[in-house]
C-alpha atoms as a PDB file:
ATOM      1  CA  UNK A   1      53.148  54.167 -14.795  1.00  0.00           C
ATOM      2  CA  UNK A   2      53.925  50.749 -14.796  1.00  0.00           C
ATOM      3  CA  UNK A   3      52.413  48.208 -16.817  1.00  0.00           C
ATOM      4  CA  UNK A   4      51.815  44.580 -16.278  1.00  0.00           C
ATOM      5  CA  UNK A   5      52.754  41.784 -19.075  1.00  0.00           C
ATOM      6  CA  UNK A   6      49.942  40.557 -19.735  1.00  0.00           C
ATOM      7  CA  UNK A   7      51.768  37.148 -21.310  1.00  0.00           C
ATOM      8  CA  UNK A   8      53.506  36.540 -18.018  1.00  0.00           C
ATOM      9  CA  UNK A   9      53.309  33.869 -16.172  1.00  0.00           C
ATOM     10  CA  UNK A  10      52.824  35.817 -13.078  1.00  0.00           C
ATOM     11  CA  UNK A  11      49.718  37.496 -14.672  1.00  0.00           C
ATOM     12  CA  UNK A  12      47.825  34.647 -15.899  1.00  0.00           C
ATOM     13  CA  UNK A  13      48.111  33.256 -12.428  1.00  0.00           C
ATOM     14  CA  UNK A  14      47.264  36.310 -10.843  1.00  0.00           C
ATOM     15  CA  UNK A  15      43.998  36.560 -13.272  1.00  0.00           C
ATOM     16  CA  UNK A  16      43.401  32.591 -12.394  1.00  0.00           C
ATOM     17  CA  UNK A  17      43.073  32.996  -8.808  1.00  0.00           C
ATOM     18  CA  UNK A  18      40.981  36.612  -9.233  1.00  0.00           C
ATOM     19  CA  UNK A  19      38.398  34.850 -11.672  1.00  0.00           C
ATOM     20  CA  UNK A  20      38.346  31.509  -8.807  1.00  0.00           C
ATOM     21  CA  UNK A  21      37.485  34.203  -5.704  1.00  0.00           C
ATOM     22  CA  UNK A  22      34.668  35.899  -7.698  1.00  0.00           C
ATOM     23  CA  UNK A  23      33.435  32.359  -8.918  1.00  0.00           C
ATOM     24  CA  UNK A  24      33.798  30.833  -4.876  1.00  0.00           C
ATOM     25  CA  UNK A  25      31.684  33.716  -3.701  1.00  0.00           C
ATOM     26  CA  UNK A  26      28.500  33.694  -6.371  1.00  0.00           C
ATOM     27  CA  UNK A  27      28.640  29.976  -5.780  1.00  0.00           C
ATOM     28  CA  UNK A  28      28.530  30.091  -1.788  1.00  0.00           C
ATOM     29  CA  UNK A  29      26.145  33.253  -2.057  1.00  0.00           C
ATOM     30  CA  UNK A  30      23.974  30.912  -4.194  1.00  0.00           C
ATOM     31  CA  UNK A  31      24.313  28.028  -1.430  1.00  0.00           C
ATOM     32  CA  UNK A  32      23.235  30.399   1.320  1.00  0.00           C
ATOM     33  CA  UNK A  33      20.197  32.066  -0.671  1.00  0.00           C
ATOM     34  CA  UNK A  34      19.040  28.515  -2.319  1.00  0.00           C
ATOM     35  CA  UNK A  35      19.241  26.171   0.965  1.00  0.00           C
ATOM     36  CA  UNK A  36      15.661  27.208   2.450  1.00  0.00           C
ATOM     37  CA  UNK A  37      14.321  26.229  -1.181  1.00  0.00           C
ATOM     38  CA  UNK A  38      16.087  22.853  -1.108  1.00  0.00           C
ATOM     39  CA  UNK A  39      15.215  21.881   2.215  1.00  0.00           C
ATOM     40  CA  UNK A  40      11.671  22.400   1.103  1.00  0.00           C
ATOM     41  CA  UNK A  41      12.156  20.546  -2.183  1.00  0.00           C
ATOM     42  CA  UNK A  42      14.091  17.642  -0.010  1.00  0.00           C
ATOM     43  CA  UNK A  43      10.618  18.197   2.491  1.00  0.00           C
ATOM     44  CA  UNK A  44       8.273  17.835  -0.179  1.00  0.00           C
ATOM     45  CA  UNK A  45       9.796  15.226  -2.068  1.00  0.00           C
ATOM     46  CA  UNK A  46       9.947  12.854   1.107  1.00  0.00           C
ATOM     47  CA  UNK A  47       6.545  13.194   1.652  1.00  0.00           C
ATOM     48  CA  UNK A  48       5.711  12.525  -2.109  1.00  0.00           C
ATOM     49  CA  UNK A  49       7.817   8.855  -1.776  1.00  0.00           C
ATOM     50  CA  UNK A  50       5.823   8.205   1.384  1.00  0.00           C
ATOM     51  CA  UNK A  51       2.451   9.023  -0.409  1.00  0.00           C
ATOM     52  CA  UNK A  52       3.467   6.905  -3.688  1.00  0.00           C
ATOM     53  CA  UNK A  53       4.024   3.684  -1.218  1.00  0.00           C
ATOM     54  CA  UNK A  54       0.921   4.444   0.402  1.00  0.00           C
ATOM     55  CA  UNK A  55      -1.105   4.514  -3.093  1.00  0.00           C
ATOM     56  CA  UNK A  56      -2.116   8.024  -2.957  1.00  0.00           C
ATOM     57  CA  UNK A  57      -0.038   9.776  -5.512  1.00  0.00           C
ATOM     58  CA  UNK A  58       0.639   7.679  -9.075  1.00  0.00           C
ATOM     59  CA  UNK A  59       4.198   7.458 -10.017  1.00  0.00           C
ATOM     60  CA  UNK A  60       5.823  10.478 -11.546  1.00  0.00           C
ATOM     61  CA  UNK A  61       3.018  12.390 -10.506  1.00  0.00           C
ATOM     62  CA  UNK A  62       2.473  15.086  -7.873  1.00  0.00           C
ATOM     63  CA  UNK A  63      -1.113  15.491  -7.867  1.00  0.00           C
ATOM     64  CA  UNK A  64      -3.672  12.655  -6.759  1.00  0.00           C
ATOM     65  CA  UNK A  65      -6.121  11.525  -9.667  1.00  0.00           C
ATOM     66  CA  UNK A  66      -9.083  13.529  -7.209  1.00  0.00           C
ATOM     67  CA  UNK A  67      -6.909  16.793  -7.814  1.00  0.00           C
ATOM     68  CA  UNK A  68      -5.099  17.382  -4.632  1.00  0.00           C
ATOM     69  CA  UNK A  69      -1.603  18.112  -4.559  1.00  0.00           C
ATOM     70  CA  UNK A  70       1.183  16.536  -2.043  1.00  0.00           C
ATOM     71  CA  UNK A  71       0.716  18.789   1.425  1.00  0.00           C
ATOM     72  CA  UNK A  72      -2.787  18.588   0.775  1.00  0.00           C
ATOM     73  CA  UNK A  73      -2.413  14.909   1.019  1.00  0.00           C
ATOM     74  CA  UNK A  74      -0.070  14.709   3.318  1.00  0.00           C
ATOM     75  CA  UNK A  75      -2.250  15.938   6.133  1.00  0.00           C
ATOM     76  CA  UNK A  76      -4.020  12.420   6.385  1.00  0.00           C
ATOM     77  CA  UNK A  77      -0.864  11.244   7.694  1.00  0.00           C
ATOM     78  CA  UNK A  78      -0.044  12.174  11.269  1.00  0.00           C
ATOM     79  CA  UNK A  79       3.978  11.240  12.108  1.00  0.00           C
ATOM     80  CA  UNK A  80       5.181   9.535  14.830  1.00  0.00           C
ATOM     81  CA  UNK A  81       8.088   9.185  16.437  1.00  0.00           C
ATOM     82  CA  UNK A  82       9.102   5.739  18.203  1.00  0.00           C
ATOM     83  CA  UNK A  83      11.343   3.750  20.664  1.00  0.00           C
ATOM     84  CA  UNK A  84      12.579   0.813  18.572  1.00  0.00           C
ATOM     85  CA  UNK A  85      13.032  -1.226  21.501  1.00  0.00           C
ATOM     86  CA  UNK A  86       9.658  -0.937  22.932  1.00  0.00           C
ATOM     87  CA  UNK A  87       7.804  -0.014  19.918  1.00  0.00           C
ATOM     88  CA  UNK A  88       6.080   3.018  22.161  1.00  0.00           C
ATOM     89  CA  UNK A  89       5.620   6.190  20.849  1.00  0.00           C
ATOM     90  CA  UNK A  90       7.995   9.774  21.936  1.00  0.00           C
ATOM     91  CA  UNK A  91       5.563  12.295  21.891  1.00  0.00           C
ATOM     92  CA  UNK A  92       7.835  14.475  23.290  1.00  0.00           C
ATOM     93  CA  UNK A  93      10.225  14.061  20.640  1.00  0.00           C
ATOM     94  CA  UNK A  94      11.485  16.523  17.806  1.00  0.00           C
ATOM     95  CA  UNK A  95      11.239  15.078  14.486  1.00  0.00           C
ATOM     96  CA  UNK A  96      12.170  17.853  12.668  1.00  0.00           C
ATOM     97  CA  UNK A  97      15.283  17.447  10.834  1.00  0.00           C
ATOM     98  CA  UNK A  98      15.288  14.019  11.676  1.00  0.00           C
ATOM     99  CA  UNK A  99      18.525  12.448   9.932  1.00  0.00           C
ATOM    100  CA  UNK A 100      18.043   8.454  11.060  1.00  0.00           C
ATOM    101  CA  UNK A 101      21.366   7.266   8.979  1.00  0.00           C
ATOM    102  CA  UNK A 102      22.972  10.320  11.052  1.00  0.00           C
ATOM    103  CA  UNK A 103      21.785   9.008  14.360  1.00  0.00           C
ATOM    104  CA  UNK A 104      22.604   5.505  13.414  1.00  0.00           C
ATOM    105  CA  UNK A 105      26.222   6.560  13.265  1.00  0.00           C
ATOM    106  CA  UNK A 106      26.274   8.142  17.270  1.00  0.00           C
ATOM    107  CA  UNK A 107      26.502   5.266  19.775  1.00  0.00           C
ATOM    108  CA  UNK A 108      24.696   7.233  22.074  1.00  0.00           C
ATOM    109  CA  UNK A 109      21.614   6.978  20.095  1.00  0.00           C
ATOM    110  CA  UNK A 110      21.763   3.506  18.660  1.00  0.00           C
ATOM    111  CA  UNK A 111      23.064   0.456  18.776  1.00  0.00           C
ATOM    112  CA  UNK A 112      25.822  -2.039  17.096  1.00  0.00           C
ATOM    113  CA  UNK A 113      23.673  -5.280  15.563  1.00  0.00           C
ATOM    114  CA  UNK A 114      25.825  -8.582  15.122  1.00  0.00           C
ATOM    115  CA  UNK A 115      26.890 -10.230  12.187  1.00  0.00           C
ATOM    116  CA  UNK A 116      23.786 -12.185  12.461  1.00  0.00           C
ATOM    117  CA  UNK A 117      21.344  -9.151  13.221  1.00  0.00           C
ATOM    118  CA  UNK A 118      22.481  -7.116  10.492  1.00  0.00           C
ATOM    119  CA  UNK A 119      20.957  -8.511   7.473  1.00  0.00           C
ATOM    120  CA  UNK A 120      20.457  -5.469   5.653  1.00  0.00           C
ATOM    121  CA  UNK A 121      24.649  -4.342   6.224  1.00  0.00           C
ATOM    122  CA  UNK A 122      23.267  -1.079   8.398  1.00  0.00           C
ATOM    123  CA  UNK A 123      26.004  -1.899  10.853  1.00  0.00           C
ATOM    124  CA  UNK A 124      24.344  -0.018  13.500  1.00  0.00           C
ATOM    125  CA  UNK A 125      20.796   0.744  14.237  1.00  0.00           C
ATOM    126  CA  UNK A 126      19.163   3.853  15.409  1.00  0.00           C
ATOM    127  CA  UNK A 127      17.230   4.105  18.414  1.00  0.00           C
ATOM    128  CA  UNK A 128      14.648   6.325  17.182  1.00  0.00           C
ATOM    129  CA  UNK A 129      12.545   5.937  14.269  1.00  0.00           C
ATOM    130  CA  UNK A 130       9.849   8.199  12.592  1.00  0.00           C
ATOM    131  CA  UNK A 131       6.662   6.722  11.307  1.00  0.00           C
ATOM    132  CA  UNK A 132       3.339   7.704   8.880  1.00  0.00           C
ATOM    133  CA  UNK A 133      -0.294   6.920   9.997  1.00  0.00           C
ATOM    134  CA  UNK A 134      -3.060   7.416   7.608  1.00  0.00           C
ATOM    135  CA  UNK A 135      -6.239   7.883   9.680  1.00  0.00           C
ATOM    136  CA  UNK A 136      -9.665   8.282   9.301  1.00  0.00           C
ATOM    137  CA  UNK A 137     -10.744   9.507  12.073  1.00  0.00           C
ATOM    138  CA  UNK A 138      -9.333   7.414  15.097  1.00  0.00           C
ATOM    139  CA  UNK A 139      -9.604   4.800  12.846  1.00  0.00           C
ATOM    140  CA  UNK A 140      -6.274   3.554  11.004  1.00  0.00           C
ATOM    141  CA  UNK A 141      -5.576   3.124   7.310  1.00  0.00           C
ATOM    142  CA  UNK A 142      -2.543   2.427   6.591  1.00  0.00           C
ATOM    143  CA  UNK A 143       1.097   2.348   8.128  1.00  0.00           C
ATOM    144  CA  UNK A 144       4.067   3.330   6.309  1.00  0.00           C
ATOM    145  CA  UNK A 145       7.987   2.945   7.857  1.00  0.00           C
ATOM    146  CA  UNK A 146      11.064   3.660   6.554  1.00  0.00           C
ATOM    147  CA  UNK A 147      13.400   0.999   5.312  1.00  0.00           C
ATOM    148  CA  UNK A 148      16.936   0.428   3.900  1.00  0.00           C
ATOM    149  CA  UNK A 149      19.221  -2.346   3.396  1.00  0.00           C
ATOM    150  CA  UNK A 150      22.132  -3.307   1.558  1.00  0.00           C
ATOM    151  CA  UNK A 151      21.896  -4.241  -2.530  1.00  0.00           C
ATOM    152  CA  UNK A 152      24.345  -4.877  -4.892  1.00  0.00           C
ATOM    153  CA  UNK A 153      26.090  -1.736  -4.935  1.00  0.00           C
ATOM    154  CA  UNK A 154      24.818   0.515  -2.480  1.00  0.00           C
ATOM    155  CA  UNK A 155      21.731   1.104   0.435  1.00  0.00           C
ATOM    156  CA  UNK A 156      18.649   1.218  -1.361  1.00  0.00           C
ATOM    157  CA  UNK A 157      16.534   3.655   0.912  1.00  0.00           C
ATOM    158  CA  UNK A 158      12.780   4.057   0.664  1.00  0.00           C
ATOM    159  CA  UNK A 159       8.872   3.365   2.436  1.00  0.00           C
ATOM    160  CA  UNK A 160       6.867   0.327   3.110  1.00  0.00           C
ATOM    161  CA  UNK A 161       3.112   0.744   3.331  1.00  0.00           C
ATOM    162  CA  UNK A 162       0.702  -1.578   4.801  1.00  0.00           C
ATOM    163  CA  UNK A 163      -3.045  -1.707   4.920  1.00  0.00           C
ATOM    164  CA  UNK A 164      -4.801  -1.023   8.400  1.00  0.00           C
ATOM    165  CA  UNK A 165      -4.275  -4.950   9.154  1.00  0.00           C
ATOM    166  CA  UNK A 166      -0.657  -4.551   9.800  1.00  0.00           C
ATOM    167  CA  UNK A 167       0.059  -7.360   7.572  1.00  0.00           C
ATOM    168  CA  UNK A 168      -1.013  -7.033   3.751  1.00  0.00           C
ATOM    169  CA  UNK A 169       1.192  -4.650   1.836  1.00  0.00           C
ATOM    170  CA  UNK A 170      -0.305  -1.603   0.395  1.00  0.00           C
ATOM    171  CA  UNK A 171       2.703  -0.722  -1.517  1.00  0.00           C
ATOM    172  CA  UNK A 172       6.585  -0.839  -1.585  1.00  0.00           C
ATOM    173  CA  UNK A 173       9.043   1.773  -3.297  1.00  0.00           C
ATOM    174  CA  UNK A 174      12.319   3.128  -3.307  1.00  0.00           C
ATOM    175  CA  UNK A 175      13.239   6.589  -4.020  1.00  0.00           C
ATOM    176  CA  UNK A 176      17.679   6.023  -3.427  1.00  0.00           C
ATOM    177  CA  UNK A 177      19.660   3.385  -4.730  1.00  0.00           C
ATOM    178  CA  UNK A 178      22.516   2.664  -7.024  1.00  0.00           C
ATOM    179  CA  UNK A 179      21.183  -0.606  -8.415  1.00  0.00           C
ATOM    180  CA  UNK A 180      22.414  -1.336 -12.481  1.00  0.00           C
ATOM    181  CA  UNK A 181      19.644  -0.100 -14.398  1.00  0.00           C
ATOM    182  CA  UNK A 182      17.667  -2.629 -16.229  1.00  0.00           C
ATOM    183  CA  UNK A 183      18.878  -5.489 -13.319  1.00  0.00           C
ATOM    184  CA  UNK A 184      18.615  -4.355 -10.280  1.00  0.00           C
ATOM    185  CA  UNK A 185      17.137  -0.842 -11.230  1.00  0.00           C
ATOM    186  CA  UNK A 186      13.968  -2.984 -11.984  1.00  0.00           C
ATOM    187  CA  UNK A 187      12.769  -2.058  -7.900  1.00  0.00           C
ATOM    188  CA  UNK A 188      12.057   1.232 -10.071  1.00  0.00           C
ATOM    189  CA  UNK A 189      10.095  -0.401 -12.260  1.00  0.00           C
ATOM    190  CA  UNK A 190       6.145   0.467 -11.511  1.00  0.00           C
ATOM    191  CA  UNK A 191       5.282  -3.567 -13.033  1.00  0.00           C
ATOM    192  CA  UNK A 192       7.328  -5.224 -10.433  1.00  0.00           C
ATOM    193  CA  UNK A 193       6.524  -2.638  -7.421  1.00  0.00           C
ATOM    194  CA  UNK A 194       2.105  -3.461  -8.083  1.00  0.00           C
ATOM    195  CA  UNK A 195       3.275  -7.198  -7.756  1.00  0.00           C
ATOM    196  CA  UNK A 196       3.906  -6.532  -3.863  1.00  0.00           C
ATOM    197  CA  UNK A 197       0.018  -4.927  -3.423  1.00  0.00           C
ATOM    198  CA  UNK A 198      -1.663  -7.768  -1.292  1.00  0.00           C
ATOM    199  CA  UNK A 199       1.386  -9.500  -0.258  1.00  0.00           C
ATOM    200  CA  UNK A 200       1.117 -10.345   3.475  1.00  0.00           C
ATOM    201  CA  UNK A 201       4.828  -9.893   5.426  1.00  0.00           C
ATOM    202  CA  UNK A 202       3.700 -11.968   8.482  1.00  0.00           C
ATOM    203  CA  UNK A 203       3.231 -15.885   8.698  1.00  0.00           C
ATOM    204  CA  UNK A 204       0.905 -17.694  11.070  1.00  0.00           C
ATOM    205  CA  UNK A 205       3.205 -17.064  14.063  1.00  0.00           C
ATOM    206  CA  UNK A 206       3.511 -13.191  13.482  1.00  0.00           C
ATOM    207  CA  UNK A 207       7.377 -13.846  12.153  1.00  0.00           C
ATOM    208  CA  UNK A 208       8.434 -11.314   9.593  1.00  0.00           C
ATOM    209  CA  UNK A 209       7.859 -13.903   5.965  1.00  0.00           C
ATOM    210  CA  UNK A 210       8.457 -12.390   2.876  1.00  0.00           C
ATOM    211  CA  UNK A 211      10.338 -14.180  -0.011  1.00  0.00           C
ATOM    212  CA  UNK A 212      11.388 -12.890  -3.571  1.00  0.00           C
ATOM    213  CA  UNK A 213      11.184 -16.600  -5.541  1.00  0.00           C
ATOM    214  CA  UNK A 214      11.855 -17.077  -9.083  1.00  0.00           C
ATOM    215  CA  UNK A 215       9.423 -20.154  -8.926  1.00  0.00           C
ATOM    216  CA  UNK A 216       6.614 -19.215  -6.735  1.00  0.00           C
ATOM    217  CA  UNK A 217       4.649 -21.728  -5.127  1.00  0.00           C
ATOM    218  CA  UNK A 218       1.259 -23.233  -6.129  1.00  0.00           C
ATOM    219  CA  UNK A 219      -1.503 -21.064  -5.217  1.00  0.00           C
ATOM    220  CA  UNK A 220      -2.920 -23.167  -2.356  1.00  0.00           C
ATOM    221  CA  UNK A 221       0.453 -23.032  -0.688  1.00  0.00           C
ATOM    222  CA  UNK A 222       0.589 -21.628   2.764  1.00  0.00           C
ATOM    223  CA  UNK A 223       4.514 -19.490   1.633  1.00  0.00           C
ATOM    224  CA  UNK A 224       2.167 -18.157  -1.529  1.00  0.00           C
ATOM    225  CA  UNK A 225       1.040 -15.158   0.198  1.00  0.00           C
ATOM    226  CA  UNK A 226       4.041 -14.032   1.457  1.00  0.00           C
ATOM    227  CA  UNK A 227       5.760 -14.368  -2.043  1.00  0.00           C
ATOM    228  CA  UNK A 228       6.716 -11.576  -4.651  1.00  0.00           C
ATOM    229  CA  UNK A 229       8.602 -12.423  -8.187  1.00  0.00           C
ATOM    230  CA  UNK A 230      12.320 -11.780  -7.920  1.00  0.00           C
ATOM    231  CA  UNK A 231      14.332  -9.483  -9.635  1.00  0.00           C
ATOM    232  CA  UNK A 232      15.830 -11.032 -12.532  1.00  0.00           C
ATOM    233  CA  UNK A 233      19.802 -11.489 -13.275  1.00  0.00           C
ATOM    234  CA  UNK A 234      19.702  -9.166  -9.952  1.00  0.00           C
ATOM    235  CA  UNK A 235      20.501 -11.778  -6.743  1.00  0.00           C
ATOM    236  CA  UNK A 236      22.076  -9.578  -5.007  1.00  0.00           C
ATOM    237  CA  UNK A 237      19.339  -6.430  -5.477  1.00  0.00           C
ATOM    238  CA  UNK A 238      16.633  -9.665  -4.710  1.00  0.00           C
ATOM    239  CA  UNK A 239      18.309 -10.929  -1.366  1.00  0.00           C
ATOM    240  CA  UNK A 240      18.662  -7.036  -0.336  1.00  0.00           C
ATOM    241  CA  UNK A 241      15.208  -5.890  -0.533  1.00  0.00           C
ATOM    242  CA  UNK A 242      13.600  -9.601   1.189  1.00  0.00           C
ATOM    243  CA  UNK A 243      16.125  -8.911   3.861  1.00  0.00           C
ATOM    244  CA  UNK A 244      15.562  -5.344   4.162  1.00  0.00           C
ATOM    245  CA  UNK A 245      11.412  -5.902   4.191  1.00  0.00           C
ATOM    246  CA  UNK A 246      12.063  -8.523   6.662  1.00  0.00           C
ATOM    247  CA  UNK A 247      14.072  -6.948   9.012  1.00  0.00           C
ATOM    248  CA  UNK A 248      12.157  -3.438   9.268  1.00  0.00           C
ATOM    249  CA  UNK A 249       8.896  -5.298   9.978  1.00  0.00           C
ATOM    250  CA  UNK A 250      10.820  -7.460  12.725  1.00  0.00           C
ATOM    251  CA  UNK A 251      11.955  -7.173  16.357  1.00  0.00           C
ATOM    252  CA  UNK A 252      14.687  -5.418  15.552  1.00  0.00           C
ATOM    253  CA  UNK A 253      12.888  -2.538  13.298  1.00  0.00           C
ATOM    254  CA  UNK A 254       9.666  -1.749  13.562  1.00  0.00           C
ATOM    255  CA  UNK A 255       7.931  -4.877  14.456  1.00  0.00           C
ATOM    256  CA  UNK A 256       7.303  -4.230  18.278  1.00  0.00           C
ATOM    257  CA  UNK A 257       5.693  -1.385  17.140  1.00  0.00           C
ATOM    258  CA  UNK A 258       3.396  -3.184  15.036  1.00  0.00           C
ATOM    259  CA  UNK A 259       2.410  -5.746  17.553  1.00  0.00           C
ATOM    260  CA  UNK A 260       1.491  -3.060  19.964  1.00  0.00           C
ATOM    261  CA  UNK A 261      -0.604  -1.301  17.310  1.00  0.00           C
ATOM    262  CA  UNK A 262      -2.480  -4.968  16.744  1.00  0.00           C
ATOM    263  CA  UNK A 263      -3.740  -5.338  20.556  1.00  0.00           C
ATOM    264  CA  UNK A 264      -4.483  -2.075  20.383  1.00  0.00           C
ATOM    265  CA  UNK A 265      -7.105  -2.517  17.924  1.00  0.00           C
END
């Protein structure tokens, strides 16, 4: 019988490539069996980020200070899907598995902004975009949209939350960036996020107004309201997130919407 040399080159590459197969095939079995869990995980933690803006679920936490847990929550919210460019409503439309950074790459479902549109870097933006009403009743609550925009480094991606008046900020967070901790990173931190809680994003003329200042302005200033403490050694993270507020609330994102949610109340 012959025997193999177990010192041989030929051997140890034969036993390589052996150990590599059985290795590929527990990991992709693994994949296959694991992906309805992480698409639930991925599920669940969006709708935690969207609660945390909205000031139902405290930071770190998945169950409300009353005792209910995130789906239970999330059933206040009812999601919407809308036309940017009219700021009407798809009812018709499937949100499930909604990818909006994957749509904002087809040209047949958004659009190219110019050098001067794009102040978030986005390059393109979708047509379509999914929103989160908190109702009581017919009666609205609060509004959260998605946002993103450029930083320092990377997109930070996360929710905006405003109160029922479609102007005062319930709460602002981020839950994907790639901001230097302790600089930038600081949009994590929960001190600086409670400082945007009563800001109001629109000025007298219904223009999108926020502004991250290192000096703010005295408090009987008209700009006062609209102002929230910028990010220290971070000017970069700081001009991101005003432009990326700014521009999600405006014509361009979801500030159509908005105004047709204000004459309808």
């Amino acid at each position: 019988m012959a025997s193999f040399n177990k010192d041989s080159l030929g051997f140890i590459v034969f036993i390589s490539i052996a150990v590599c197969l059985v290795c590929s095939v527990f990991v992709s079995a693994a994949n296959v069996m694991l992906k309805p869990t992480h698409a639930i995980n991925k599920e669940l933690d969006q709708k935690a980020n969207i609660l945390r803006a909205a000031g139902m679920l405290p930071p770190g936490s998945e169950v409300s200070p009353d005792g209910r847990g995130i789906n239970d929550l999330f059933q206040d919210f009812k999601v919407q899907a809308v036309n940017l460019d009219t700021g009407e409503y798809l009812p018709d439309f499937d949100a499930s598995g909604y990818d909006a950074v994957r749509m904002s790459k087809d040209p047949a479902n958004s659009r190219a902004l110019t050098e001067d549109e794009d102040t978030v870097t986005i390059r393109r933006r979708e047509n379509i975009g999914l929103i989160y009403l908190k109702l009581n009743g017919d009666e609205l609550e609060k509004l959260v949209i998605p946002v993103r925009g450029y930083g320092l480094w990377g997109t930070l991606f996360g929710y905006l939350a405003l109160d029922a008046d479609l102007n005062t900020v319930s709460g602002l967070g981020f839950y994907d960036h790639k901001e230097t901790p302790g600089l930038g990173g600081e949009v994590d931190n929960p001190v600086w996020k409670n400082k945007w809680k009563g800001v109001h994003v629109f000025n007298a003329e219904g223009k999108p107004a926020v502004k991250l200042v290192k000096t703010p302005s005295p408090p009987d200033h008209p700009q006062k309201i609209h102002e929230v403490d910028a990010l220290s050694g971070s000017t970069f993270t700081t001009r991101g997130v005003q432009n990326l507020v700014n521009f999600w609330t405006g014509e361009l994102g979801y500030g159509r919407l908005i105004q047709n949610l204000k004459a309808q109340s």
